[in-house]
N, C-alpha and C. Protein backbone atom coordinates (compact mmCIF):
# COMPACT_ATOMS: atom_id res chain seq x y z
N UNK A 1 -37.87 -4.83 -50.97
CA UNK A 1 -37.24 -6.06 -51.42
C UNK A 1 -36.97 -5.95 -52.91
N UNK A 2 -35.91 -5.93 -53.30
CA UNK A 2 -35.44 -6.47 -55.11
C UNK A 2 -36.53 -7.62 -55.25
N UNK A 3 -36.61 -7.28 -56.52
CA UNK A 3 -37.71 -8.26 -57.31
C UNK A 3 -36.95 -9.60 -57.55
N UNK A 4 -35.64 -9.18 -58.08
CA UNK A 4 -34.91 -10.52 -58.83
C UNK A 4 -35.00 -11.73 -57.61
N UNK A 5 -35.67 -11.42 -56.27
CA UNK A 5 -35.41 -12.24 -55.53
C UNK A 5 -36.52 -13.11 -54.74
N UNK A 6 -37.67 -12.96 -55.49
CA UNK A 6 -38.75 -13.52 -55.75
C UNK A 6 -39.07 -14.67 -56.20
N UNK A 7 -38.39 -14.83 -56.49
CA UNK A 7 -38.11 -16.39 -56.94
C UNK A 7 -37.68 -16.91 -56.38
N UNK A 8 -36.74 -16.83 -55.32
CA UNK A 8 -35.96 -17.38 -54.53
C UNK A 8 -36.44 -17.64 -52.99
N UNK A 9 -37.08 -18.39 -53.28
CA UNK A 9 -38.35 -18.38 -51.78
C UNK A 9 -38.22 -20.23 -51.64
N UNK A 10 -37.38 -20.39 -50.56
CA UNK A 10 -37.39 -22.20 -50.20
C UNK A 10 -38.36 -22.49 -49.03
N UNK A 11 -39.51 -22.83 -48.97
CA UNK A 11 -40.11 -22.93 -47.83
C UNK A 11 -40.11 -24.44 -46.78
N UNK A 12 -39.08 -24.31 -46.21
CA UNK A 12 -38.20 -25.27 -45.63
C UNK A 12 -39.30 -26.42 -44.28
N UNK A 13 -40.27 -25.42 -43.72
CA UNK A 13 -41.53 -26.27 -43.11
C UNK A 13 -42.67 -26.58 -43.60
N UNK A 14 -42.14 -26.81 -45.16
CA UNK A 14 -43.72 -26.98 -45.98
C UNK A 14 -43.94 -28.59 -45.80
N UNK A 15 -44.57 -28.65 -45.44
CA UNK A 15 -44.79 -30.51 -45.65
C UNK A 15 -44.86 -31.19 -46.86
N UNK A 16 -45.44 -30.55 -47.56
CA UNK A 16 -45.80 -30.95 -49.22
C UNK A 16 -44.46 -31.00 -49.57
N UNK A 17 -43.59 -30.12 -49.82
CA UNK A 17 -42.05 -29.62 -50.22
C UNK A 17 -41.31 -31.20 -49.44
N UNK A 18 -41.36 -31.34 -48.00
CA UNK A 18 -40.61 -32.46 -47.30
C UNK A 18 -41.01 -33.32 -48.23
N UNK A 19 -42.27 -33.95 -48.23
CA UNK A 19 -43.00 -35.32 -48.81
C UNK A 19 -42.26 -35.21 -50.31
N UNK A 20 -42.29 -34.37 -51.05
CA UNK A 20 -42.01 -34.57 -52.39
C UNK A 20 -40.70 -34.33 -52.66
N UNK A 21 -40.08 -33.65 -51.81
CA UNK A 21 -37.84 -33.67 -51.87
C UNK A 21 -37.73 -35.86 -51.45
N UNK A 22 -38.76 -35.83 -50.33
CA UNK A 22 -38.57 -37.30 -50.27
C UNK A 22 -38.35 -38.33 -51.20
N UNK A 23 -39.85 -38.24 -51.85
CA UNK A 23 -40.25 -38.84 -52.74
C UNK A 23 -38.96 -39.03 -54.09
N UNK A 24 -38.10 -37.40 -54.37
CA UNK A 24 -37.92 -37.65 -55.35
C UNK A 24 -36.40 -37.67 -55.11
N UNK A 25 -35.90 -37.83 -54.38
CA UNK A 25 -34.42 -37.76 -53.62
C UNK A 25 -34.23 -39.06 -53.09
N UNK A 26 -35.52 -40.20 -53.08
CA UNK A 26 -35.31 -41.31 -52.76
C UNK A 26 -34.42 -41.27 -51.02
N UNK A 27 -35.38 -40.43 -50.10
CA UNK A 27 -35.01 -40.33 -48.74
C UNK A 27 -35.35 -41.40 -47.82
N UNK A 28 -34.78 -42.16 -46.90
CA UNK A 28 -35.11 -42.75 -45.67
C UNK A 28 -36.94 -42.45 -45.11
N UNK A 29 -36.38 -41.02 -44.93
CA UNK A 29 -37.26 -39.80 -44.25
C UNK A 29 -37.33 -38.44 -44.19
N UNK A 30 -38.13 -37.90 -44.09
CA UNK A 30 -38.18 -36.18 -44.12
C UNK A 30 -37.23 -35.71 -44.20
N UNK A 31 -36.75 -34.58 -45.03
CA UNK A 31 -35.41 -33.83 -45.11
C UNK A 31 -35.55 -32.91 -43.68
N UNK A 32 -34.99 -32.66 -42.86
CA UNK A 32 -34.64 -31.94 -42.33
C UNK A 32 -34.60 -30.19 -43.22
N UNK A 33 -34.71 -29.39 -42.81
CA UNK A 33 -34.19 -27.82 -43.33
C UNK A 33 -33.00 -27.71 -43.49
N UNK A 34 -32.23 -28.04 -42.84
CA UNK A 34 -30.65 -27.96 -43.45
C UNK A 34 -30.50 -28.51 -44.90
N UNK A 35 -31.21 -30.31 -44.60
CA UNK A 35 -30.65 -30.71 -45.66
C UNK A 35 -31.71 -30.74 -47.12
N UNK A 36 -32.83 -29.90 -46.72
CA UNK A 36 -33.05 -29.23 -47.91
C UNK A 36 -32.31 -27.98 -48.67
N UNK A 37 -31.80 -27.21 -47.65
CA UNK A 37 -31.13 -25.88 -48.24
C UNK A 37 -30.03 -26.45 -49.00
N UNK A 38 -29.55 -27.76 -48.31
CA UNK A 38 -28.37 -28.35 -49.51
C UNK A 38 -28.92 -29.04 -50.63
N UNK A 39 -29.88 -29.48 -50.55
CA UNK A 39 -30.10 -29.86 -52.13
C UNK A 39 -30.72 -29.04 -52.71
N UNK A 40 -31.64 -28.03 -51.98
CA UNK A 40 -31.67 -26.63 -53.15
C UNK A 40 -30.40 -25.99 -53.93
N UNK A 41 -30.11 -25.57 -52.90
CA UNK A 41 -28.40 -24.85 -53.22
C UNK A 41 -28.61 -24.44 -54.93
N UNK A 42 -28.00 -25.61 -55.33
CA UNK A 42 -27.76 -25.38 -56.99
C UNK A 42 -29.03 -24.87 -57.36
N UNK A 43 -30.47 -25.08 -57.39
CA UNK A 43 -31.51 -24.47 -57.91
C UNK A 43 -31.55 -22.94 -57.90
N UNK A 44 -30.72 -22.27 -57.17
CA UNK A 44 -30.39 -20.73 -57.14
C UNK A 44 -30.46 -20.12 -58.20
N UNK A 45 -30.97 -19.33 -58.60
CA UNK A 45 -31.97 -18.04 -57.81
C UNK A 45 -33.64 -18.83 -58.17
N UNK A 46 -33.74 -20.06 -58.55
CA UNK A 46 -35.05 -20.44 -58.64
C UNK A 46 -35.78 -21.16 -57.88
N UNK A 47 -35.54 -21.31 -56.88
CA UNK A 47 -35.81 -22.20 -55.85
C UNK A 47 -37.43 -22.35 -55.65
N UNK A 48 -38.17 -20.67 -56.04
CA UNK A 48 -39.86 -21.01 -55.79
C UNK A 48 -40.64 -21.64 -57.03
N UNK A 49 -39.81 -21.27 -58.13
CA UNK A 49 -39.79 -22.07 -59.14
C UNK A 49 -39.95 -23.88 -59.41
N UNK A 50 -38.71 -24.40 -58.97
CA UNK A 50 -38.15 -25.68 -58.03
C UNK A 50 -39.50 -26.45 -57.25
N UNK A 51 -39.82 -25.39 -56.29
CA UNK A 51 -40.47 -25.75 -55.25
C UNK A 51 -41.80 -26.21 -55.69
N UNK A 52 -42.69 -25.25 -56.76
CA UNK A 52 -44.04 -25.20 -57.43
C UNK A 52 -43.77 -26.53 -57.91
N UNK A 53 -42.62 -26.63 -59.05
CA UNK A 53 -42.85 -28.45 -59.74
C UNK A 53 -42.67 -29.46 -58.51
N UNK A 54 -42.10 -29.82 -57.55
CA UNK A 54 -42.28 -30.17 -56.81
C UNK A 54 -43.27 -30.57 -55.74
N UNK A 55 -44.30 -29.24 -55.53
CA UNK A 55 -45.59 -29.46 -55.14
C UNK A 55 -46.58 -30.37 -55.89
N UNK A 56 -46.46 -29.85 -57.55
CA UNK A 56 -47.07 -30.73 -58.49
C UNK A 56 -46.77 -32.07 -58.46
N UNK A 57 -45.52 -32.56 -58.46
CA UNK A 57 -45.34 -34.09 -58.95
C UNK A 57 -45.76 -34.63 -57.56
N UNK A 58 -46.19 -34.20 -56.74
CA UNK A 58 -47.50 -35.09 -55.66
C UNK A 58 -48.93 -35.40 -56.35
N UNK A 59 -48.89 -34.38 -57.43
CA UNK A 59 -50.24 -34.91 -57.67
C UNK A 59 -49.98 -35.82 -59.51
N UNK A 60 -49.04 -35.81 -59.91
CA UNK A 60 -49.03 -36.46 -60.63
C UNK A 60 -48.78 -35.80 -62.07
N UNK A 61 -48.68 -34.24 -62.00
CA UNK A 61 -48.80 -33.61 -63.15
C UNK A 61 -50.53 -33.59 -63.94
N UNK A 62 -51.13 -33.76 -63.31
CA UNK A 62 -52.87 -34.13 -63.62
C UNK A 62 -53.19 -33.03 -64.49
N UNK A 63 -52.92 -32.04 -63.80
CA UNK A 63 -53.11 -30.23 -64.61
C UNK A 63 -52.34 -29.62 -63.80
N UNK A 64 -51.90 -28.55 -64.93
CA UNK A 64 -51.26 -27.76 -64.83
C UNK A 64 -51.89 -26.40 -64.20
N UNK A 65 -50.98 -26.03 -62.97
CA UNK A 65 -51.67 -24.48 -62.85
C UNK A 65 -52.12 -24.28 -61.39
């Protein structure tokens, strides 16, 4: 695997990832996988990047890491 593409990791059945695209996309309900890959989209090539702050702002930004 190319490295440059390591970053680019959307993990589309993460629950944490659903709950917090929710949360911050102001959703009905759970994104579906499709319609996460569309609001990733633009985050390209950083998407695992994306995904990590995302995990965080469930907890509030408390600590970092």
């Amino acid at each position: 695997m190319d490295s440059r593409y390591v970053f680019d990791i959307l993990p589309v059945t993460d629950l944490g990832l659903r709950n917090a695209m929710k949360r911050t996309y102001l959703l009905a309900e759970l994104p579906t996988p499709n319609t996460m890959i569309d609001i990733a989209n633009p985050w390209r090539p950083y998407r695992s990047v994306a995904t990590w702050y995302l995990w965080k702002s469930l907890s509030n930004f408390n600590t970092i890491g």
